[in-house]
N, C-alpha and C. Protein backbone atom coordinates (compact mmCIF):
# COMPACT_ATOMS: atom_id res chain seq x y z
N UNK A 1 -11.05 4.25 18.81
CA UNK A 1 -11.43 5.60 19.18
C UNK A 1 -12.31 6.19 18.09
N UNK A 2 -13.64 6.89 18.49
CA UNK A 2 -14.65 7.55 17.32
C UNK A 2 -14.13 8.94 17.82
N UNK A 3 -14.11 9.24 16.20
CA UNK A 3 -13.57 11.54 16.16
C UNK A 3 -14.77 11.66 15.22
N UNK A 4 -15.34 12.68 16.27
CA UNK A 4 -16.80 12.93 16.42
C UNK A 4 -16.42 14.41 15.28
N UNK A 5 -15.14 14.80 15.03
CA UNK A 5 -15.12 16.60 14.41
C UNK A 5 -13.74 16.44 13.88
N UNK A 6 -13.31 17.06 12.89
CA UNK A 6 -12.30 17.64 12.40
C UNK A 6 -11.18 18.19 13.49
N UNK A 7 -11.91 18.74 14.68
CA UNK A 7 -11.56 19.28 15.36
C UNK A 7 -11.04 18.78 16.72
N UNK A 8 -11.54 17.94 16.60
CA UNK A 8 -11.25 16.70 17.73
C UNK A 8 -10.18 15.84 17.19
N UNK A 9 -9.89 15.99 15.71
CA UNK A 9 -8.95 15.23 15.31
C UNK A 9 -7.61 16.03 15.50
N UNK A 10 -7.52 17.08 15.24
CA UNK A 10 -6.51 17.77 15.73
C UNK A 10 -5.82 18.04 16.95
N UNK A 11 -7.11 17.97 17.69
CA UNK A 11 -6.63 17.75 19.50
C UNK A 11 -6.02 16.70 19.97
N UNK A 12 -6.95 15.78 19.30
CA UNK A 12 -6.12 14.32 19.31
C UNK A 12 -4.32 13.61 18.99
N UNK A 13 -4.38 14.35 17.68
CA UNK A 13 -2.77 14.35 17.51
C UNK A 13 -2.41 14.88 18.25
N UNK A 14 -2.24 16.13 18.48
CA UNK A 14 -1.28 16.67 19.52
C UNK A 14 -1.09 16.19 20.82
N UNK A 15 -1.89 15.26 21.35
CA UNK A 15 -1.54 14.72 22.50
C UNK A 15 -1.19 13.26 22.20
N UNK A 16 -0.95 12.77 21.24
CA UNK A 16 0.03 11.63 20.87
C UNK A 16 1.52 11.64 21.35
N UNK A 17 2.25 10.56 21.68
CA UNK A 17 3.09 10.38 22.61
C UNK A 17 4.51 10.77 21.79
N UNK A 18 4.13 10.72 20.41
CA UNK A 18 5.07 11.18 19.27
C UNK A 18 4.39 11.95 18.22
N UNK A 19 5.44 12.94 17.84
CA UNK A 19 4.66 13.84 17.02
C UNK A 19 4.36 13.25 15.88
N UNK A 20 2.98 14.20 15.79
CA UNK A 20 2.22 13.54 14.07
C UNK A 20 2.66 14.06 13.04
N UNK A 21 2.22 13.41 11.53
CA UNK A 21 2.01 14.34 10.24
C UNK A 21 0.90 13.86 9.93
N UNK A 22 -0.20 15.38 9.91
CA UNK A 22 -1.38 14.78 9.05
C UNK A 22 -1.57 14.35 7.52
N UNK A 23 -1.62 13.61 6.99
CA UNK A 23 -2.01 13.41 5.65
C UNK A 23 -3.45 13.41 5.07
N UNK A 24 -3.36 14.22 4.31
CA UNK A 24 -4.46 14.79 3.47
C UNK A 24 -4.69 14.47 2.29
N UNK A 25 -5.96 13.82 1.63
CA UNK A 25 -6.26 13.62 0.02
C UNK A 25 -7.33 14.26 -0.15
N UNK A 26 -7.50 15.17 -0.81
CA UNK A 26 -9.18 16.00 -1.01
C UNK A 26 -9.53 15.19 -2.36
N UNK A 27 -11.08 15.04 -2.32
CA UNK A 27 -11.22 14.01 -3.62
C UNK A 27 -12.67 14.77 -3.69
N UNK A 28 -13.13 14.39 -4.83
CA UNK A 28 -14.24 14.67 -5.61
C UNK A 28 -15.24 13.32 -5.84
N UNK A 29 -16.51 13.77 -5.95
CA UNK A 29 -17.43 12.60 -6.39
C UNK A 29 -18.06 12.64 -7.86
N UNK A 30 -17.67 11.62 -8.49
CA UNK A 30 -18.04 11.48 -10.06
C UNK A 30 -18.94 10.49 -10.06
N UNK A 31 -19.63 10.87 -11.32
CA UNK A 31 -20.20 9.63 -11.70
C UNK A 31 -19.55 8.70 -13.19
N UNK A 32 -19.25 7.78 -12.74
CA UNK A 32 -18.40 6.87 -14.07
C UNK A 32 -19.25 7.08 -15.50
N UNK A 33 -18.00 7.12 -16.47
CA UNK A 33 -18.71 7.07 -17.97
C UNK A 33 -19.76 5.90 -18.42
N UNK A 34 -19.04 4.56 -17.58
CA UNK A 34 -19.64 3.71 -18.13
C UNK A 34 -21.12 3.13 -17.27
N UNK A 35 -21.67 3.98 -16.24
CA UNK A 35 -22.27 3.97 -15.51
C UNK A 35 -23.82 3.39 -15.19
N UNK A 36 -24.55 2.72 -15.19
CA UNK A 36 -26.03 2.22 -15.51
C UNK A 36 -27.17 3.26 -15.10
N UNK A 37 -28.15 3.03 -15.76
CA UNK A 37 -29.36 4.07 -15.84
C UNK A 37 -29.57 4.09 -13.57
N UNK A 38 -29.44 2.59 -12.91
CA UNK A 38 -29.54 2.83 -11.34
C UNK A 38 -28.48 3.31 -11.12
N UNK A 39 -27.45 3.37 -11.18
CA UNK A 39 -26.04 3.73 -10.53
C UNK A 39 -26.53 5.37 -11.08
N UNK A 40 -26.88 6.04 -12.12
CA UNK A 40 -27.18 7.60 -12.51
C UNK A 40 -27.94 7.91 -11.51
N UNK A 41 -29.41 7.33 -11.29
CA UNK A 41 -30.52 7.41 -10.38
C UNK A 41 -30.20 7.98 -9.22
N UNK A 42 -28.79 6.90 -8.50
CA UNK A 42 -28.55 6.63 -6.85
C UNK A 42 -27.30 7.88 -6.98
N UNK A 43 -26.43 8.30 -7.48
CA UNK A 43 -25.77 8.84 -7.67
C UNK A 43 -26.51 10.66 -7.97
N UNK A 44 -27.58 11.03 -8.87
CA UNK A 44 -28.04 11.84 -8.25
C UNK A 44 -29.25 12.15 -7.59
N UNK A 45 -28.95 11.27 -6.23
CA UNK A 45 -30.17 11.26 -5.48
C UNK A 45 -28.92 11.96 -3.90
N UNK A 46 -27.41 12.17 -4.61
CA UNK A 46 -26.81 11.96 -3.55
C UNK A 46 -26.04 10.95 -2.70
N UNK A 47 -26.17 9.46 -3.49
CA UNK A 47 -25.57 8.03 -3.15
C UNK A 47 -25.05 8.17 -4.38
N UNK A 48 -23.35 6.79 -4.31
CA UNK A 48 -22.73 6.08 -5.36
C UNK A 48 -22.13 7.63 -5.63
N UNK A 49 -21.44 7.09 -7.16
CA UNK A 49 -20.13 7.19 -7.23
C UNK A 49 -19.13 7.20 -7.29
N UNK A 50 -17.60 7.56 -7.89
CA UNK A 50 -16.92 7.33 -7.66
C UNK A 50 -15.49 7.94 -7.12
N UNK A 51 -14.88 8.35 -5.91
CA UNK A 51 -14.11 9.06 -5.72
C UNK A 51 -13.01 9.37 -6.30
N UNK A 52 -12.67 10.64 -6.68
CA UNK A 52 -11.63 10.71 -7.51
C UNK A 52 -10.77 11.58 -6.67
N UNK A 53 -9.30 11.51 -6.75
CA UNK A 53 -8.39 11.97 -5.45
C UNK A 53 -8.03 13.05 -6.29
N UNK A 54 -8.08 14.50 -6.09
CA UNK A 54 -7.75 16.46 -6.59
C UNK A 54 -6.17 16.59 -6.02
N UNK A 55 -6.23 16.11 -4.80
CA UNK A 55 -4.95 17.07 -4.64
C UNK A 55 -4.46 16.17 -2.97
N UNK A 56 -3.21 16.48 -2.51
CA UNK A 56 -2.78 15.71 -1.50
C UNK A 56 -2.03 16.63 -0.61
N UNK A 57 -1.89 17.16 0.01
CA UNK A 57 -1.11 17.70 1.36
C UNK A 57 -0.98 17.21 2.62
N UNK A 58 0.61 17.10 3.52
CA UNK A 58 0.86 17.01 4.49
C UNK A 58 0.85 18.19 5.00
N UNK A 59 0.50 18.13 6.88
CA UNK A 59 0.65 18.95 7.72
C UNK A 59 1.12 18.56 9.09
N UNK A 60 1.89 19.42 10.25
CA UNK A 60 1.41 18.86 11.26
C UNK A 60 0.51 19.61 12.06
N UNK A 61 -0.10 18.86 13.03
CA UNK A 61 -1.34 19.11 13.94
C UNK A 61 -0.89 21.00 14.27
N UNK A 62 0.11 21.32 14.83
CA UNK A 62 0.52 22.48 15.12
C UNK A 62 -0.34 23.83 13.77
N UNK A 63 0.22 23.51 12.35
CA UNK A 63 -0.25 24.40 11.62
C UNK A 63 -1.22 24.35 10.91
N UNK A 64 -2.14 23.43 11.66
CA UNK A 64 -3.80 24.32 11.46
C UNK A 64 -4.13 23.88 13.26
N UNK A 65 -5.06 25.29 13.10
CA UNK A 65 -6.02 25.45 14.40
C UNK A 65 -7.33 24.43 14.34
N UNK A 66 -8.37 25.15 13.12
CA UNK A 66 -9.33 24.34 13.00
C UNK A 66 -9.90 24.12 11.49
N UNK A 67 -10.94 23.06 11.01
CA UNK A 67 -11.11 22.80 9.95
C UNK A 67 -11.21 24.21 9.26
N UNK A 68 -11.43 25.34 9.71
CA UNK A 68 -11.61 26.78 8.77
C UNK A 68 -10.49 26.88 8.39
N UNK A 69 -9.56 26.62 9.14
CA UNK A 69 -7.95 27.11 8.43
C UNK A 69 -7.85 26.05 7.46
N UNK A 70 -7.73 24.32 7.33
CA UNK A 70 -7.43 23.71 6.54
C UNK A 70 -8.48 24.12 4.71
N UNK A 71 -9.73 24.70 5.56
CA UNK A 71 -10.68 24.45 4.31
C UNK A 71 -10.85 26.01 3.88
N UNK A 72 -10.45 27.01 3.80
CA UNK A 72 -9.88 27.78 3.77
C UNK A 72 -8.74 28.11 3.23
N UNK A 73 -7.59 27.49 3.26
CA UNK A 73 -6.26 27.12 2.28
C UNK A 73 -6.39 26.20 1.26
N UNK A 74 -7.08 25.20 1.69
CA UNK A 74 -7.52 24.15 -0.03
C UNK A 74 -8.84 24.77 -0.89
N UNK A 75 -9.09 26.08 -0.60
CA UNK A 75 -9.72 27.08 -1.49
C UNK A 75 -8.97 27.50 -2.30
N UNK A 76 -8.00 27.97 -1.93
CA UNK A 76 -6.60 28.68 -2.79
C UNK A 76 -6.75 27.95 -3.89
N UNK A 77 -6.52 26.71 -3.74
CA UNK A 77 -5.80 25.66 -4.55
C UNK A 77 -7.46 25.25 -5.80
N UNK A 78 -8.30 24.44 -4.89
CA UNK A 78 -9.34 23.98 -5.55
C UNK A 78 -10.92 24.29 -5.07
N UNK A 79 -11.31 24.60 -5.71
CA UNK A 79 -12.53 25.98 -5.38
C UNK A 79 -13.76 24.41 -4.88
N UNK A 80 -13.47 23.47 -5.73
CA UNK A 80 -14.36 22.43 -5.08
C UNK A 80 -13.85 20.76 -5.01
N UNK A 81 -14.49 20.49 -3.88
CA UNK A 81 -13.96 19.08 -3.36
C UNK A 81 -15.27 18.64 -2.23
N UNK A 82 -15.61 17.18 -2.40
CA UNK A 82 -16.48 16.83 -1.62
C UNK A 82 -15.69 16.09 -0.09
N UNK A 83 -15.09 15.38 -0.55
CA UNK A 83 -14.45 14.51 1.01
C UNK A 83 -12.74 14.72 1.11
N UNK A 84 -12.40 15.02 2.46
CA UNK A 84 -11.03 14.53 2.42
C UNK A 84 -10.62 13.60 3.70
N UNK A 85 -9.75 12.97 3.02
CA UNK A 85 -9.65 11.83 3.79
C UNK A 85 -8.13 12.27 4.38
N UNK A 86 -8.12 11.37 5.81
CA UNK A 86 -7.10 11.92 6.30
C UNK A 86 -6.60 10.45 6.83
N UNK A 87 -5.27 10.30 7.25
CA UNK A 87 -4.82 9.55 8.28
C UNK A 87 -3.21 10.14 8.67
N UNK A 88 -2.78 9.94 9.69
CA UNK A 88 -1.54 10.60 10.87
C UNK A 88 -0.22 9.40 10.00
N UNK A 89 1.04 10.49 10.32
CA UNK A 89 2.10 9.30 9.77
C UNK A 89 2.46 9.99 11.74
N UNK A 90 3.25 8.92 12.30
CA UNK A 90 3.92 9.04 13.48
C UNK A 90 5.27 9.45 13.08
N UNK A 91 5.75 10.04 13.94
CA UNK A 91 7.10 10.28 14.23
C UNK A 91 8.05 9.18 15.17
N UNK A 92 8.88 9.54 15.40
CA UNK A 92 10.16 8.81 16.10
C UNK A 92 11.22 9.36 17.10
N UNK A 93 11.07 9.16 18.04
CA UNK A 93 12.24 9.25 18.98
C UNK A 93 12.19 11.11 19.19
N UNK A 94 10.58 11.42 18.98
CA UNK A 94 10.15 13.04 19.20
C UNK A 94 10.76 13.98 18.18
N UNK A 95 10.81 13.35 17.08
CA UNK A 95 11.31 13.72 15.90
C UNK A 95 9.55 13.80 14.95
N UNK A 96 9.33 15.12 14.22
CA UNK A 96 8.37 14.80 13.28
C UNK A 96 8.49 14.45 12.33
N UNK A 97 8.16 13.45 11.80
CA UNK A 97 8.00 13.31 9.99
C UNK A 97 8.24 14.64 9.34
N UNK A 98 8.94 14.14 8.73
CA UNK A 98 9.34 15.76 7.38
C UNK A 98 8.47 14.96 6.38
N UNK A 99 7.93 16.04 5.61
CA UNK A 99 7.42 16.20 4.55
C UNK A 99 7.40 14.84 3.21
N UNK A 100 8.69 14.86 3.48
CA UNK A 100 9.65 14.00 2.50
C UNK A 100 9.13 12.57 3.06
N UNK A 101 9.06 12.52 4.18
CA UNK A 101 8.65 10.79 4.66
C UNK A 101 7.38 10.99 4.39
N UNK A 102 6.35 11.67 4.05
CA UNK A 102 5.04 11.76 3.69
C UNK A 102 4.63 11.28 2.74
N UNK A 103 5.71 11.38 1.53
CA UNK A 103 5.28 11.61 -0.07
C UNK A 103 4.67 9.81 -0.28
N UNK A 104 5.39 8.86 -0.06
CA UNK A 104 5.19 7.33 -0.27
C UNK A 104 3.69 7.00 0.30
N UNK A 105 3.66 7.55 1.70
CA UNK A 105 2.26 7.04 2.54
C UNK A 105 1.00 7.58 1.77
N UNK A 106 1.31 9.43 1.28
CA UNK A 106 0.31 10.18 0.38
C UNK A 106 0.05 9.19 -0.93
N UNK A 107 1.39 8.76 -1.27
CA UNK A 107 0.57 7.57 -2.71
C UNK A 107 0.26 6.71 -2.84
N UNK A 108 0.02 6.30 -1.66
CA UNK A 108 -0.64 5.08 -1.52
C UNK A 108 -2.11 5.54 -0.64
N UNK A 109 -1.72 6.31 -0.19
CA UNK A 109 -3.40 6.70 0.35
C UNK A 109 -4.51 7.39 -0.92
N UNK A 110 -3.60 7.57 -1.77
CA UNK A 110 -4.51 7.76 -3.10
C UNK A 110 -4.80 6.64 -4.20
N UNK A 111 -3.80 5.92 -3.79
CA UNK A 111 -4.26 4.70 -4.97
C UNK A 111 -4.81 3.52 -4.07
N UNK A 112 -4.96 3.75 -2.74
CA UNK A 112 -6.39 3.34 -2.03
C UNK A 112 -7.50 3.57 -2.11
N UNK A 113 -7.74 4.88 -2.19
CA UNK A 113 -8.54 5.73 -2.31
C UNK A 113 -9.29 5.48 -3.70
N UNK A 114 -8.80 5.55 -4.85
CA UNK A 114 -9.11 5.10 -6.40
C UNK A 114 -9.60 3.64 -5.93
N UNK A 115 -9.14 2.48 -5.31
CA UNK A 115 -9.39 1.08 -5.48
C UNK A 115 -10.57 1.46 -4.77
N UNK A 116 -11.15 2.09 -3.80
CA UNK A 116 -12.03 2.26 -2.97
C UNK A 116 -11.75 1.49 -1.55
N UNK A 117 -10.58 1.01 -1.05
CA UNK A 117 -10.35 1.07 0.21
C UNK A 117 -10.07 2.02 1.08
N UNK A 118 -10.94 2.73 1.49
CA UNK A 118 -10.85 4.27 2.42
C UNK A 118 -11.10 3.59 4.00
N UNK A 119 -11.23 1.98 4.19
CA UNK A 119 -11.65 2.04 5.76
C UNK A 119 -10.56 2.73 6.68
N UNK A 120 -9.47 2.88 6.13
CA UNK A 120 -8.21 3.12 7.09
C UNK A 120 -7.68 4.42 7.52
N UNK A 121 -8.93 5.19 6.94
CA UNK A 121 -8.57 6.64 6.78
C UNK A 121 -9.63 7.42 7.46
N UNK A 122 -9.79 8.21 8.04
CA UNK A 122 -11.34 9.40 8.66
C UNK A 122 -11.76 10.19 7.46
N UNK A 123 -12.81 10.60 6.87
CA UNK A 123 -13.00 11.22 5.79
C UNK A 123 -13.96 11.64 6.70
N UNK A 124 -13.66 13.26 6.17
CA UNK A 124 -14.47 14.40 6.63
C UNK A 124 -15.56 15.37 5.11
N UNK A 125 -16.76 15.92 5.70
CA UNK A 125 -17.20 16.35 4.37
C UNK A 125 -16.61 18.04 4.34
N UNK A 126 -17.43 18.77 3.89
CA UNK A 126 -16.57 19.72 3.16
C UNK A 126 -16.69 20.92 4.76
N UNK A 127 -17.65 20.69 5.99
CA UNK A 127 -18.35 20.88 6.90
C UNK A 127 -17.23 20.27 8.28
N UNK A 128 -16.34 19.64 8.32
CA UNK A 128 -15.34 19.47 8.59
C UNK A 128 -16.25 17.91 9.78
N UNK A 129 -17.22 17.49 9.37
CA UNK A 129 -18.06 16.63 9.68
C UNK A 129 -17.60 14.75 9.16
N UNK A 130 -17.27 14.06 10.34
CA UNK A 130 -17.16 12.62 9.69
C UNK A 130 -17.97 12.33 8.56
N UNK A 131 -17.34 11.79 7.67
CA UNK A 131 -18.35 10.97 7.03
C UNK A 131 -18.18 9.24 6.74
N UNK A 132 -19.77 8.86 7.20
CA UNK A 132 -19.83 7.13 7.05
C UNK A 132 -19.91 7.04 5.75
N UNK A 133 -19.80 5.59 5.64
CA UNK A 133 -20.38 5.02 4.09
C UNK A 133 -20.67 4.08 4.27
N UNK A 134 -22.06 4.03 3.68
CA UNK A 134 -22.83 2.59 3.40
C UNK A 134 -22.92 2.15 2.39
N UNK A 135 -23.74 0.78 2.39
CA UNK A 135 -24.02 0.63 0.94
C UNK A 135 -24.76 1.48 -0.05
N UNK A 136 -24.14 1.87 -1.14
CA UNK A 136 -24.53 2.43 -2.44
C UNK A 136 -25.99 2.09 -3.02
């Protein structure tokens, strides 16, 4: 299935056959210390980089409406962030994930995230817009 919006992702959970928890990593784009004169170049041209994971929150689909509410509350917190990546924990037997079953999946979706395996996740930009990735 392609989720064309932030917003479509939310519609989407809620009509899952068991309730969701969204998981959330907001991350930032750096450029490494040890970095080469092309990797500086491509990096500020807007390519490369390296993602660094700010902050992590669960939700479910119910308490946000649309990406304004999510990006809008991670203002509170962190005034800037380029991508957040998301993926759903399922529920059971119409039971939602509590919070607490979140915390394990959230740390590992961040120390994915650091290795640079993000295929498993939807990353949205700050515009509540998919974002691809190509080669660097």
């Amino acid at each position: 299935m392609s989720i064309s919006s932030f917003d479509e992702l939310i519609r989407v959970a809620r009509q899952q056959p068991e309730p969701q928890r969204l998981l959330f990593v907001f991350t930032t784009v750096e450029l490494p210390d040890d970095c080469t004169p092309d990797q500086r170049t491509r990096f500020e041209a807007g390519r490369g980089g390296a993602l660094t994971p700010l902050m992590c929150v669960d939700k479910t689909p119910e308490e946000l409406s649309t990406f304004s509410d999510l990006l809008a509350e991670s203002r509170q917190v962190l005034q800037e962030w380029a991508i957040v990546f998301v993926a759903a924990l399922s529920g059971k037997n119409g039971c939602v994930p509590r919070s607490e079953d979140a915390e394990a999946p959230l740390n590992r979706m961040v120390e994915s995230i650091k290795t640079g395996s993000v295929g498993m996740f939807i990353p949205f930009d700050t515009h509540g817009r998919p974002v691809l990735f190509g080669p660097s």
